[in-house]
PDB file of N, CA and C in Angstrom:
ATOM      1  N   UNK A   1     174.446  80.628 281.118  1.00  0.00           N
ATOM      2  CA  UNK A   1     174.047  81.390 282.276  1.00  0.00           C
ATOM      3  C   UNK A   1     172.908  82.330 281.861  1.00  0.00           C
ATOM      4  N   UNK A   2     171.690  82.719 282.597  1.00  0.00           N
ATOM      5  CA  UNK A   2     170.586  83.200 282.421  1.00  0.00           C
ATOM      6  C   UNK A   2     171.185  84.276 282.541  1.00  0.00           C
ATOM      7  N   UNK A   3     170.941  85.532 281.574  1.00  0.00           N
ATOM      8  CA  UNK A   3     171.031  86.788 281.976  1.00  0.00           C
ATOM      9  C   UNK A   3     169.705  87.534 282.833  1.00  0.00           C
ATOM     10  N   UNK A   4     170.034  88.450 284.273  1.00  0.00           N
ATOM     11  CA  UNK A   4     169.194  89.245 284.853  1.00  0.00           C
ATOM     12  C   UNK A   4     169.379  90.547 285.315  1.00  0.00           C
ATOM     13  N   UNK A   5     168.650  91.123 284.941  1.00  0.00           N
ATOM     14  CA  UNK A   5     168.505  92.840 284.656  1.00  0.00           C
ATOM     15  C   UNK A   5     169.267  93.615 285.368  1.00  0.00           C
ATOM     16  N   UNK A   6     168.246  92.429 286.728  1.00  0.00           N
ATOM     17  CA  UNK A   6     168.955  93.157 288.061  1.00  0.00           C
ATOM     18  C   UNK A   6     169.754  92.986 288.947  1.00  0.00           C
ATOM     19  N   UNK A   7     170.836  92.065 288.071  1.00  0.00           N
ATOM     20  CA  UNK A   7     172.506  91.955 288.562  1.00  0.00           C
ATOM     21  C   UNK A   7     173.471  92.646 287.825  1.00  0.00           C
ATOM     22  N   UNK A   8     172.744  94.133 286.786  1.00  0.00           N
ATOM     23  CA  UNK A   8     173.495  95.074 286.256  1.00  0.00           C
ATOM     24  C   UNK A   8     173.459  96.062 287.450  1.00  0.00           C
ATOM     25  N   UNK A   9     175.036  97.209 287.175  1.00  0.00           N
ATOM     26  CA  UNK A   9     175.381  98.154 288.395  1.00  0.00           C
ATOM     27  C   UNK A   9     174.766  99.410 287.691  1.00  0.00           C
ATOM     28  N   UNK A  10     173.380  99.855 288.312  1.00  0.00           N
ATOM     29  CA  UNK A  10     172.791 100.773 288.265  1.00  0.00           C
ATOM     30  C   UNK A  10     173.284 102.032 289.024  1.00  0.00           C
ATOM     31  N   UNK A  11     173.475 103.327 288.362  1.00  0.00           N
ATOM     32  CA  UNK A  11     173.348 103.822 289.650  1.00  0.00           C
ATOM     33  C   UNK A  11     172.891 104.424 290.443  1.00  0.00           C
ATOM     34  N   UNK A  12     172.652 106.097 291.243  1.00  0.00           N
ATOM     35  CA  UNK A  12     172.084 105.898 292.294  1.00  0.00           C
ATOM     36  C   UNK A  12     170.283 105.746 292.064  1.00  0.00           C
ATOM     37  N   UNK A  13     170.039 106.611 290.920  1.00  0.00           N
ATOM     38  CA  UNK A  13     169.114 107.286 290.882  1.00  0.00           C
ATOM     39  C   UNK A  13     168.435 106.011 289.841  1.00  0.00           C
ATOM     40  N   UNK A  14     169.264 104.865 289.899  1.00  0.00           N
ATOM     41  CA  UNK A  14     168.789 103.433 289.287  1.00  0.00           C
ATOM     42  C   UNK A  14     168.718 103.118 287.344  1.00  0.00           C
ATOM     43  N   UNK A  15     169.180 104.150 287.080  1.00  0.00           N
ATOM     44  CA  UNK A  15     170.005 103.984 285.862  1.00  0.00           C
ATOM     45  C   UNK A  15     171.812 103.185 284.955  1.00  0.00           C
ATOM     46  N   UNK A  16     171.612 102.936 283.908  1.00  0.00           N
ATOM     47  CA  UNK A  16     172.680 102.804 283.632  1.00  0.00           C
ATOM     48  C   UNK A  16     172.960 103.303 282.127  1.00  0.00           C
ATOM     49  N   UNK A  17     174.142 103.959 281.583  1.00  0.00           N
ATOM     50  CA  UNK A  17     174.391 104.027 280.647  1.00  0.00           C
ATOM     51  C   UNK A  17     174.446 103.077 279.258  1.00  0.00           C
ATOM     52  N   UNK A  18     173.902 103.846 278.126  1.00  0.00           N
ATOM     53  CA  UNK A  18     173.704 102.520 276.874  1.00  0.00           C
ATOM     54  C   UNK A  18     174.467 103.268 276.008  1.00  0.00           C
ATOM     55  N   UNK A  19     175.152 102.819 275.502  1.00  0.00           N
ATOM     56  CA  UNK A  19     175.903 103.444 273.844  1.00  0.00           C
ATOM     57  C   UNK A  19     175.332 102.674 272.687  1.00  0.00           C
ATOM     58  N   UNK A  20     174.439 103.388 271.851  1.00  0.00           N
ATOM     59  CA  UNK A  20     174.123 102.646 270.702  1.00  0.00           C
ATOM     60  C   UNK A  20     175.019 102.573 269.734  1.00  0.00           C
ATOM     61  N   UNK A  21     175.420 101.901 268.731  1.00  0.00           N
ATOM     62  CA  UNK A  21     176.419 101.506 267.869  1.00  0.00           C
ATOM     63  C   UNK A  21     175.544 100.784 266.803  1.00  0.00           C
ATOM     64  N   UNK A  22     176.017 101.707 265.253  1.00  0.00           N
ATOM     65  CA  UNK A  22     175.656 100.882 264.605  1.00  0.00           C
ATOM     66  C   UNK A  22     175.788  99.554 264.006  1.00  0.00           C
ATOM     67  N   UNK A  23     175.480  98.552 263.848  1.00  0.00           N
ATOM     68  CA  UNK A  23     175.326  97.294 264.084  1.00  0.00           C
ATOM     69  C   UNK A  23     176.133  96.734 262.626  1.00  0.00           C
ATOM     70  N   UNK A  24     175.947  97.689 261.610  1.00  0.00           N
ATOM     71  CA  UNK A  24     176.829  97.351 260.377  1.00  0.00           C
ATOM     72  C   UNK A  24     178.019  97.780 260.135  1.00  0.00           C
ATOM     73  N   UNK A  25     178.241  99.369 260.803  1.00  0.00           N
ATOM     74  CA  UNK A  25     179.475 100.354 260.535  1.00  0.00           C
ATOM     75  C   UNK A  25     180.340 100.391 261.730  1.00  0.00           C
ATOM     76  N   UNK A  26     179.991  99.685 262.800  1.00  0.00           N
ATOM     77  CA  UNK A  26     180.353  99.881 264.018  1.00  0.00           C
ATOM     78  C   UNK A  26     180.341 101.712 264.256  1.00  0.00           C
ATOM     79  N   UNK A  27     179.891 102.539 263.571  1.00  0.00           N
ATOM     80  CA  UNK A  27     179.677 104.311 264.087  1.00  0.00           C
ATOM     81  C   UNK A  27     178.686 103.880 265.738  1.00  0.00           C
ATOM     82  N   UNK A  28     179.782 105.449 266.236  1.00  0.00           N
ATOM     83  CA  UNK A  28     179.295 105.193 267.703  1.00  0.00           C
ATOM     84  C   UNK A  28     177.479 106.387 267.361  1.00  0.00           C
ATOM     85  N   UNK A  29     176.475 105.966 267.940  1.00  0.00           N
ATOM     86  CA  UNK A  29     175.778 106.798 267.550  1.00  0.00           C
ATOM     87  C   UNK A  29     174.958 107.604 268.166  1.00  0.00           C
ATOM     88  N   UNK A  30     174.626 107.205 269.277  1.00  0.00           N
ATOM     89  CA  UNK A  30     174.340 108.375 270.759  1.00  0.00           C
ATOM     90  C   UNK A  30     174.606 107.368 272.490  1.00  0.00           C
ATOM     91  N   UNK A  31     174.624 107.770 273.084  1.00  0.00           N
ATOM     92  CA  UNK A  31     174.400 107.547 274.645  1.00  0.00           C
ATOM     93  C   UNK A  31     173.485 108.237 275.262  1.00  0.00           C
ATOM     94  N   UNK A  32     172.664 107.535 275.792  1.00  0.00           N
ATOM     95  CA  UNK A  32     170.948 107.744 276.332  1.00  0.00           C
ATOM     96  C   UNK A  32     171.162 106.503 278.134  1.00  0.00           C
ATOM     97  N   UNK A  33     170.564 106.823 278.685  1.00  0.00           N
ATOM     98  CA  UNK A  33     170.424 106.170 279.830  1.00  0.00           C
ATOM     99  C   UNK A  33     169.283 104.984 279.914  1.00  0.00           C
ATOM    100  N   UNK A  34     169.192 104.262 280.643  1.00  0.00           N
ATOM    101  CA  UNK A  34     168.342 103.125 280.684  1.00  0.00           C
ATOM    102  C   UNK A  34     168.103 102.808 282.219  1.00  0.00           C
ATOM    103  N   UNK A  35     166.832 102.187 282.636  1.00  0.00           N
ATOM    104  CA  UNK A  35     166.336 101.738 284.187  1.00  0.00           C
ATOM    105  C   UNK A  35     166.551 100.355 283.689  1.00  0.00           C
ATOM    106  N   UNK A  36     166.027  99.616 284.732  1.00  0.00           N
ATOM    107  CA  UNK A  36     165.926  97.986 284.832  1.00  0.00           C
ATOM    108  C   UNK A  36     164.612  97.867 283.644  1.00  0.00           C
ATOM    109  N   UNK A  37     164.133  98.706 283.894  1.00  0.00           N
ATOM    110  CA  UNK A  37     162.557  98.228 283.144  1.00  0.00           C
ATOM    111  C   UNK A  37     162.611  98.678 281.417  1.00  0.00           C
ATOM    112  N   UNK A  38     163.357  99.567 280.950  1.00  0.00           N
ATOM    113  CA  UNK A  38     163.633  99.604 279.741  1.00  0.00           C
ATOM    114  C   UNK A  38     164.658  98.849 279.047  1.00  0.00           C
ATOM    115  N   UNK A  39     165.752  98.367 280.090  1.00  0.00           N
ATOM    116  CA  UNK A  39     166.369  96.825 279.801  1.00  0.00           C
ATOM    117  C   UNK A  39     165.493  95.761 279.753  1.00  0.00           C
ATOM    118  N   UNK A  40     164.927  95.476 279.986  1.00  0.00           N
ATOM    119  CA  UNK A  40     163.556  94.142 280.198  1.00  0.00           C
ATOM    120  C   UNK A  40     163.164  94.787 278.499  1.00  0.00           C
ATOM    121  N   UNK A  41     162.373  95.562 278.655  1.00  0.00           N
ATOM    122  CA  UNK A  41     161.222  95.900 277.176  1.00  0.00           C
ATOM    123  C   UNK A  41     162.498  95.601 276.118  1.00  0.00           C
ATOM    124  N   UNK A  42     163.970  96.194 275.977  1.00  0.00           N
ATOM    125  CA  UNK A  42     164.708  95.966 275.193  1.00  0.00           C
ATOM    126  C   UNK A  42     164.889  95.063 274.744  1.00  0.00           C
ATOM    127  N   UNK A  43     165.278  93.992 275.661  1.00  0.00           N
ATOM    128  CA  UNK A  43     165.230  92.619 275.257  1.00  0.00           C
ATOM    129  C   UNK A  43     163.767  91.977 274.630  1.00  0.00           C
ATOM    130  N   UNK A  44     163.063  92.310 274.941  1.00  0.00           N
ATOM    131  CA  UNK A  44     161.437  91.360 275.070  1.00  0.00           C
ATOM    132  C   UNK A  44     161.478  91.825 273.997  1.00  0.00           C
ATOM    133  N   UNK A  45     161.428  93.405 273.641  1.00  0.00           N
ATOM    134  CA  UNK A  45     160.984  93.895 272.585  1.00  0.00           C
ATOM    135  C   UNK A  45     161.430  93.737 270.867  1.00  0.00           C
ATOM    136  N   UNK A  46     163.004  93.963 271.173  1.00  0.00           N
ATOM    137  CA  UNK A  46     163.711  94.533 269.988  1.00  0.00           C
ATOM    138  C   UNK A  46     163.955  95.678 269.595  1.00  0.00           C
ATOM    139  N   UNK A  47     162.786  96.475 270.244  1.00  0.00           N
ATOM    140  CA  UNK A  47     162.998  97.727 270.023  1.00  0.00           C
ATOM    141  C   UNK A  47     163.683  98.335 271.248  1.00  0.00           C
ATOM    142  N   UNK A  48     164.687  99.327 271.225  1.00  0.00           N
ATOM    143  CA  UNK A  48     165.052  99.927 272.011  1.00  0.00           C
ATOM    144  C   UNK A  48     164.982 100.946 272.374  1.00  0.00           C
ATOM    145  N   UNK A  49     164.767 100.742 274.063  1.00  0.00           N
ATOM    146  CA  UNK A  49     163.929 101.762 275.228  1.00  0.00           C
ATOM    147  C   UNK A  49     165.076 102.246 275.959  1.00  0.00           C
ATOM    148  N   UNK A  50     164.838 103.474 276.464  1.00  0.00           N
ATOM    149  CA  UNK A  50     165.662 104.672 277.263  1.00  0.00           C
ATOM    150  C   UNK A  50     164.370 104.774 278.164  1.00  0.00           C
ATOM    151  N   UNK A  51     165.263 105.153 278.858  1.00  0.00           N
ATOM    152  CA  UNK A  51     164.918 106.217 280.024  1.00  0.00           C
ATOM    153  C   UNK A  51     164.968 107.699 279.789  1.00  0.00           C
ATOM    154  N   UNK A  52     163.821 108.449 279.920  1.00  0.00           N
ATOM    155  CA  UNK A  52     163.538 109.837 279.257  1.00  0.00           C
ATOM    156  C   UNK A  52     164.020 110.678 280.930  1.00  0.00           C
ATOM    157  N   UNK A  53     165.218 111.160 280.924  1.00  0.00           N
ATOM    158  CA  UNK A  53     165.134 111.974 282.518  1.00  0.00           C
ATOM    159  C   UNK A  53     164.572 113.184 282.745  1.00  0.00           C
ATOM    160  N   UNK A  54     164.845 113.838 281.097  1.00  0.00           N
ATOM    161  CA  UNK A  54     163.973 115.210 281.604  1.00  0.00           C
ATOM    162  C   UNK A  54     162.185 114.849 280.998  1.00  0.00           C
ATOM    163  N   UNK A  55     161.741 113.889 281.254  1.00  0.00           N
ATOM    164  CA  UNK A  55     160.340 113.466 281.125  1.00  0.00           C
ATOM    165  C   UNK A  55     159.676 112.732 281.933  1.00  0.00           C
ATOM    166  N   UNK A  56     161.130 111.818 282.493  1.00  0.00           N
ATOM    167  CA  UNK A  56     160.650 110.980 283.376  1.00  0.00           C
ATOM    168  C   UNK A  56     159.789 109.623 282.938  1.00  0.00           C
ATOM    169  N   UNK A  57     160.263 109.211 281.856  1.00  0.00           N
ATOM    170  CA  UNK A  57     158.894 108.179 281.277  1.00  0.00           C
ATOM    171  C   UNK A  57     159.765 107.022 280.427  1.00  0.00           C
ATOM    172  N   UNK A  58     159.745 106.021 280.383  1.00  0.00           N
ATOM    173  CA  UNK A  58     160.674 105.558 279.237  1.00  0.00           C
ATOM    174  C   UNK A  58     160.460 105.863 277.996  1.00  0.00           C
ATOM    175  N   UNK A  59     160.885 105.806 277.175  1.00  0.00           N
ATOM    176  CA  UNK A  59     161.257 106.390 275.894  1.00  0.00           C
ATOM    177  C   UNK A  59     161.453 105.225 274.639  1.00  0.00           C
ATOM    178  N   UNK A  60     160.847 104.687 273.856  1.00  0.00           N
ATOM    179  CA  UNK A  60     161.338 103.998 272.648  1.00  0.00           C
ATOM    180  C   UNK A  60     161.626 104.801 271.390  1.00  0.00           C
ATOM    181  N   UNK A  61     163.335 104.594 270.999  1.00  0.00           N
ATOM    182  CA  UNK A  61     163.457 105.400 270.223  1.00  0.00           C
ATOM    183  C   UNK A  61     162.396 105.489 269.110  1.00  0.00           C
ATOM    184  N   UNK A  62     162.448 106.615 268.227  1.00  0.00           N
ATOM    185  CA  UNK A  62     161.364 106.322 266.930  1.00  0.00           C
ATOM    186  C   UNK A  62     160.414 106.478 266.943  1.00  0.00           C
ATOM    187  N   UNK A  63     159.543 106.021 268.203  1.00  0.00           N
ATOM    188  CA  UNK A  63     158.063 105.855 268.805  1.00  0.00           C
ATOM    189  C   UNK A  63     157.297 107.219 267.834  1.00  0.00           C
ATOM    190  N   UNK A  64     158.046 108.583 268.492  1.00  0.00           N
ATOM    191  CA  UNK A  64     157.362 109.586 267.486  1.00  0.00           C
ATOM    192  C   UNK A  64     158.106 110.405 265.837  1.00  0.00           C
ATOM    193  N   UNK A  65     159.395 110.225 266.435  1.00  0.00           N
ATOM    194  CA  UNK A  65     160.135 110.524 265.134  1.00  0.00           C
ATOM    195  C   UNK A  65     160.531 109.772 263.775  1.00  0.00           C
ATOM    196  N   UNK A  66     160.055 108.241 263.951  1.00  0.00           N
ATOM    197  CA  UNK A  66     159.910 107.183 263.385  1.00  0.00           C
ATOM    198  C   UNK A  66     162.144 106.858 262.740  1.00  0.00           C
ATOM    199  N   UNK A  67     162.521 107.010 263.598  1.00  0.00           N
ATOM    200  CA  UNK A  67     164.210 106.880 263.799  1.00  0.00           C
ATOM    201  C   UNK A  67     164.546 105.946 264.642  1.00  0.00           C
ATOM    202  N   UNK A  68     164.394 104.941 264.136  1.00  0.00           N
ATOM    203  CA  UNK A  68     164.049 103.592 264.991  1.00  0.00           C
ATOM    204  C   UNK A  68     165.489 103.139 265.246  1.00  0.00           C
ATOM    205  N   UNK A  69     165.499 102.145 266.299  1.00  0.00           N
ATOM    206  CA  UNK A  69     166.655 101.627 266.775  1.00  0.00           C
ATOM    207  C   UNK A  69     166.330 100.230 266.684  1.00  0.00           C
ATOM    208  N   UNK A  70     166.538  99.045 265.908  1.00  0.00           N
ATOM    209  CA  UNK A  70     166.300  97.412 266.104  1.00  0.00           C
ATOM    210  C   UNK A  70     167.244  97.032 266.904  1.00  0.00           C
ATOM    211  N   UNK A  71     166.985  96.670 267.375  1.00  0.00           N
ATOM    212  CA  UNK A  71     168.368  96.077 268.565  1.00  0.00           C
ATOM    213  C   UNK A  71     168.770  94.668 268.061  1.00  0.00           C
ATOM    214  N   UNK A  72     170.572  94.601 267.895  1.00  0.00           N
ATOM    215  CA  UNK A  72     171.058  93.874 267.166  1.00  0.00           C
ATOM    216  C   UNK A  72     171.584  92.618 268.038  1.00  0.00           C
ATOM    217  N   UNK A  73     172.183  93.397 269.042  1.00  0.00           N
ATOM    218  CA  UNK A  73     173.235  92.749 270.135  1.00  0.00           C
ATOM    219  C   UNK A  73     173.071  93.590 271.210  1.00  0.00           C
ATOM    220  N   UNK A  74     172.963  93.127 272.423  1.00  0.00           N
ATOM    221  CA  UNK A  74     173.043  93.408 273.730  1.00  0.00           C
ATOM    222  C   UNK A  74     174.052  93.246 274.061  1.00  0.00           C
ATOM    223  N   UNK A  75     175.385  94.169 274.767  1.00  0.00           N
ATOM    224  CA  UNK A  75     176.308  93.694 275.309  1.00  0.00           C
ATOM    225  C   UNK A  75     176.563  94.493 276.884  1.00  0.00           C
ATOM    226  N   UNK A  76     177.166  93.911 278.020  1.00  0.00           N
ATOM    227  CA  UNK A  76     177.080  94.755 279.147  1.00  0.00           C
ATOM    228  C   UNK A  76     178.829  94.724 279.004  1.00  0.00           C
ATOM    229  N   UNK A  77     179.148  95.701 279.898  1.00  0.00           N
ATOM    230  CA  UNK A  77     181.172  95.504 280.014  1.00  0.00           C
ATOM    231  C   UNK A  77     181.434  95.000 281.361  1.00  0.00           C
ATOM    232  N   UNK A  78     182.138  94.610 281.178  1.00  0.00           N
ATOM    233  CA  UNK A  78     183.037  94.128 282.702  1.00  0.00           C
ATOM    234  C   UNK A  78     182.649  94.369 283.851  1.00  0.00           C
ATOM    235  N   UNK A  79     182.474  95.553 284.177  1.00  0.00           N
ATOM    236  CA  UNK A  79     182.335  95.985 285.544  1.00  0.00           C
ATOM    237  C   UNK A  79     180.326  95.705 285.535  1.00  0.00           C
ATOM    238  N   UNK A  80     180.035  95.493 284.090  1.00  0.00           N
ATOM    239  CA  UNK A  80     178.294  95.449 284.309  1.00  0.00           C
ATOM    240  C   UNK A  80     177.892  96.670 284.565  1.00  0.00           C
ATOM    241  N   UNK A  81     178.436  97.858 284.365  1.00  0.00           N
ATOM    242  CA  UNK A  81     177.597  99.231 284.773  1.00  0.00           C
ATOM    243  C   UNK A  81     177.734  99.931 283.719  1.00  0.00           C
ATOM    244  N   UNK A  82     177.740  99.627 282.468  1.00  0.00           N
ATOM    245  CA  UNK A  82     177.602 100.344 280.950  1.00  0.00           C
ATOM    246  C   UNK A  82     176.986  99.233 279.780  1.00  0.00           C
ATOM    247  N   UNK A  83     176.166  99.412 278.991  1.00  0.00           N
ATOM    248  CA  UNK A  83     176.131  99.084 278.291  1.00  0.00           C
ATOM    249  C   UNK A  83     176.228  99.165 276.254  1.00  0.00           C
ATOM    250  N   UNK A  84     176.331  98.762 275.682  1.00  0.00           N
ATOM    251  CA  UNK A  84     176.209  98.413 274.518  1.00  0.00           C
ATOM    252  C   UNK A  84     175.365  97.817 273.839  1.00  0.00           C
ATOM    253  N   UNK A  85     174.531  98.262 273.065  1.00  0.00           N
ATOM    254  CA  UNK A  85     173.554  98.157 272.162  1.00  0.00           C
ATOM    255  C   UNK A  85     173.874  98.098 270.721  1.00  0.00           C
ATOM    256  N   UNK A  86     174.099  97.013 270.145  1.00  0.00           N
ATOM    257  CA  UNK A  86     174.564  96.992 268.198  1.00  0.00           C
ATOM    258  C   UNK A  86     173.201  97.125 268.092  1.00  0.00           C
ATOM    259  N   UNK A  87     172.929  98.465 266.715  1.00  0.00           N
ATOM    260  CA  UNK A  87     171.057  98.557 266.746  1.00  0.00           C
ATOM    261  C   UNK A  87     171.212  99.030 264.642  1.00  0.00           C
ATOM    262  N   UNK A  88     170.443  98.567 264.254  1.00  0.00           N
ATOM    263  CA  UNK A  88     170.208  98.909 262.949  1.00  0.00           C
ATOM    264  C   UNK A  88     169.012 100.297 263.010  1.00  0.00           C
ATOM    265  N   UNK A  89     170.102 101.441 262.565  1.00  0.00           N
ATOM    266  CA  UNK A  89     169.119 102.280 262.825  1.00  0.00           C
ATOM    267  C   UNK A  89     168.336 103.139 261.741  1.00  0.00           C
ATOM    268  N   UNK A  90     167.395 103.569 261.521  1.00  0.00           N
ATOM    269  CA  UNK A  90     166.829 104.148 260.916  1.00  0.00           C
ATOM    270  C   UNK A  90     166.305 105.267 261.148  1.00  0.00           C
ATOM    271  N   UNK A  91     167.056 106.362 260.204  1.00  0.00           N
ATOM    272  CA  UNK A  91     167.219 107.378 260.375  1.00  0.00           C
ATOM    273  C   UNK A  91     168.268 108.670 261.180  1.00  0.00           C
ATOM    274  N   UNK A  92     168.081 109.291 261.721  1.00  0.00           N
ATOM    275  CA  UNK A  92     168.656 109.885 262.168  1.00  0.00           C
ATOM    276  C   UNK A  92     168.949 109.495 263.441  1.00  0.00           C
ATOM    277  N   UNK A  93     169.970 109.395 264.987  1.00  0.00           N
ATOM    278  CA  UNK A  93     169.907 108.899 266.160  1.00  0.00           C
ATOM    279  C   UNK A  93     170.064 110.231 266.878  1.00  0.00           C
ATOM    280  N   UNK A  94     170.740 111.222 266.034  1.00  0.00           N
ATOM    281  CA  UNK A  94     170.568 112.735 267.308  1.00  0.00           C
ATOM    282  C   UNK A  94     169.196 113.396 267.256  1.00  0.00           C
ATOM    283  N   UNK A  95     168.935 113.860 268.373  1.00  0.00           N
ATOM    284  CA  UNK A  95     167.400 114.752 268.312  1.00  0.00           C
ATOM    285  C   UNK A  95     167.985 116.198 267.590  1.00  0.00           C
ATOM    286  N   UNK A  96     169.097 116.343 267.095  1.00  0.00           N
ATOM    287  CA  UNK A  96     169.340 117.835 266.211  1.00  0.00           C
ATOM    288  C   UNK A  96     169.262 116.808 264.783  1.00  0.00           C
ATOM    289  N   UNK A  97     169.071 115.527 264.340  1.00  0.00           N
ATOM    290  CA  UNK A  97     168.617 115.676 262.856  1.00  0.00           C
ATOM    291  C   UNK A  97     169.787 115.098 262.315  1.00  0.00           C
ATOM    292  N   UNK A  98     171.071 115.022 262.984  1.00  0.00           N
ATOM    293  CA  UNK A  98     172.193 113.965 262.223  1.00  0.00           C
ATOM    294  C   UNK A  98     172.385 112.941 262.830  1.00  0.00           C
ATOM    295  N   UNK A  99     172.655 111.963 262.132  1.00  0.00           N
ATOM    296  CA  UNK A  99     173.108 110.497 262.211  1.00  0.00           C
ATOM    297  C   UNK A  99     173.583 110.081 263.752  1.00  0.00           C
ATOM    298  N   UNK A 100     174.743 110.898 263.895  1.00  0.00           N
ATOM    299  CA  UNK A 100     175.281 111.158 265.024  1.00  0.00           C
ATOM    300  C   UNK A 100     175.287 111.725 266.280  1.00  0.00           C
ATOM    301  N   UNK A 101     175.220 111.337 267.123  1.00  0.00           N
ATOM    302  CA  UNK A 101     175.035 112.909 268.312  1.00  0.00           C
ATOM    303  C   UNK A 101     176.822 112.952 268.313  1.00  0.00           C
ATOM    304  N   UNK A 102     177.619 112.438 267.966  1.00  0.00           N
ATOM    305  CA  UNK A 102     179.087 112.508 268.039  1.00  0.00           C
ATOM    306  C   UNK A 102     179.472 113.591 266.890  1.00  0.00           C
ATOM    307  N   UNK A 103     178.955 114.516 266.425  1.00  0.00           N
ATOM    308  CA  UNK A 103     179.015 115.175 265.431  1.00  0.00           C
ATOM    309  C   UNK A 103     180.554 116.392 265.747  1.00  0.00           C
ATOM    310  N   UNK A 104     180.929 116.282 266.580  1.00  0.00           N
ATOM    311  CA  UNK A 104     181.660 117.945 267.177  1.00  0.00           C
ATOM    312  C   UNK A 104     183.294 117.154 267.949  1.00  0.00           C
ATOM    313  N   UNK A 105     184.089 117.737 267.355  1.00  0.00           N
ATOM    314  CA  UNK A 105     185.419 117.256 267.035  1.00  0.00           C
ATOM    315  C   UNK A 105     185.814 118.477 267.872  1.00  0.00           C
ATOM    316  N   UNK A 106     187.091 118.378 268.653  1.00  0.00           N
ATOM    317  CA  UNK A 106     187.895 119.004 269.317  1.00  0.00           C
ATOM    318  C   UNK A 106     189.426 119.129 268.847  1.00  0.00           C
ATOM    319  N   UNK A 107     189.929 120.038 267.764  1.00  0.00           N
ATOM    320  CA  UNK A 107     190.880 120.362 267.010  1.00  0.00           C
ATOM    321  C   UNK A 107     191.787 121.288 267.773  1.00  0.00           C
ATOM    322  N   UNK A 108     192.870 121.062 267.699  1.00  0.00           N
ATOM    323  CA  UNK A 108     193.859 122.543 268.542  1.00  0.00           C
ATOM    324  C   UNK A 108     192.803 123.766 269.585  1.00  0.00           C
ATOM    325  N   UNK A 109     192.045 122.855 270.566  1.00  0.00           N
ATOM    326  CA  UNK A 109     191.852 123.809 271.510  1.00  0.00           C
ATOM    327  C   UNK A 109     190.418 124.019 270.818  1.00  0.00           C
ATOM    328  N   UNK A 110     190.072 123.839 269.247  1.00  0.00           N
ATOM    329  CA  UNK A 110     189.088 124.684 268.589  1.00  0.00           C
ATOM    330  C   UNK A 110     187.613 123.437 268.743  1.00  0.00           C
ATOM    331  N   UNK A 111     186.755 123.701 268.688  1.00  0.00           N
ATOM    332  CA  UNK A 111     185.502 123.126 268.550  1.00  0.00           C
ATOM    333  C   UNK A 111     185.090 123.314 266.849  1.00  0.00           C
ATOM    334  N   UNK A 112     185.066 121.684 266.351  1.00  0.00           N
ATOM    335  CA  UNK A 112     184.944 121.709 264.793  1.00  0.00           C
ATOM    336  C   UNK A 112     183.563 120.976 264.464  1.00  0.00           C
ATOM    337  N   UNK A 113     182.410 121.173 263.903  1.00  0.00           N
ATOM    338  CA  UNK A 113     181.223 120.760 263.877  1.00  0.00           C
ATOM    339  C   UNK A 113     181.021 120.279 262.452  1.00  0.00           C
ATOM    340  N   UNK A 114     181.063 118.303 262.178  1.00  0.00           N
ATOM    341  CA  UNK A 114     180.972 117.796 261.187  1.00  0.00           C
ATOM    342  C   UNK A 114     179.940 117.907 260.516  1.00  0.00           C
ATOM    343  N   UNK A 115     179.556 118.472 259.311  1.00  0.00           N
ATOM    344  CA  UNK A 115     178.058 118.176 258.854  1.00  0.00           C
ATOM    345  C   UNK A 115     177.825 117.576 257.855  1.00  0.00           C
ATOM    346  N   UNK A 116     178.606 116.897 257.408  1.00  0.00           N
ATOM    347  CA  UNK A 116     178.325 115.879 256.609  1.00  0.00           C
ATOM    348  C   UNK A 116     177.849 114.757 256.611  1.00  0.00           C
TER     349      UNK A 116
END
């Protein structure tokens, strides 16, 4: 079956959610949003494109921070309105500089911030 962009459940504002995952460790490694048109470049490309909301522009990771995302595996879920991205990444995937944007653990009520 041909996959098409635009039989994923966008929503209103014509986005859908991507979870990148690293492609060797399975580590979850940020969630960034995506349009129809940075799904298209994703695929075509390899490299993987977001949707920038407070810019308004699409976004390829790395482009300036050179923290690249190769895109490994494309996967959509069930309902088709989330996706999954296995991406070999390089470098850092949070814009604060760690690996992770999942960095901050919720302990007895307490907020615990991994930095390792």
């Amino acid at each position: 079956m041909t996959f098409d962009p635009a039989t994923l459940r966008y929503n209103d504002a014509g986005l859908i959610p991507a979870i990148a995952q690293d492609a060797t460790s399975g580590e979850v490694l940020m969630m960034a949003w995506m349009n129809q048109d940075a799904v298209e470049r994703t695929l075509q490309t390899r490299e993987v494109t977001y949707w920038s909301r407070s810019r308004g522009e699409l976004w390829i990771k790395g482009r300036t921070s050179g923290h690249t995302q190769e895109l490994v595996e494309f996967r959509l879920d069930c309902d088709r309105d989330c996706l999954l991205v296995a991406v070999n990444q390089t470098g850092a995937a949070c814009h604060t500089g760690r690996r992770s944007c999942f960095y901050t653990t919720v302990e007895a009520g307490e907020e615990v911030i991994d930095d390792s």
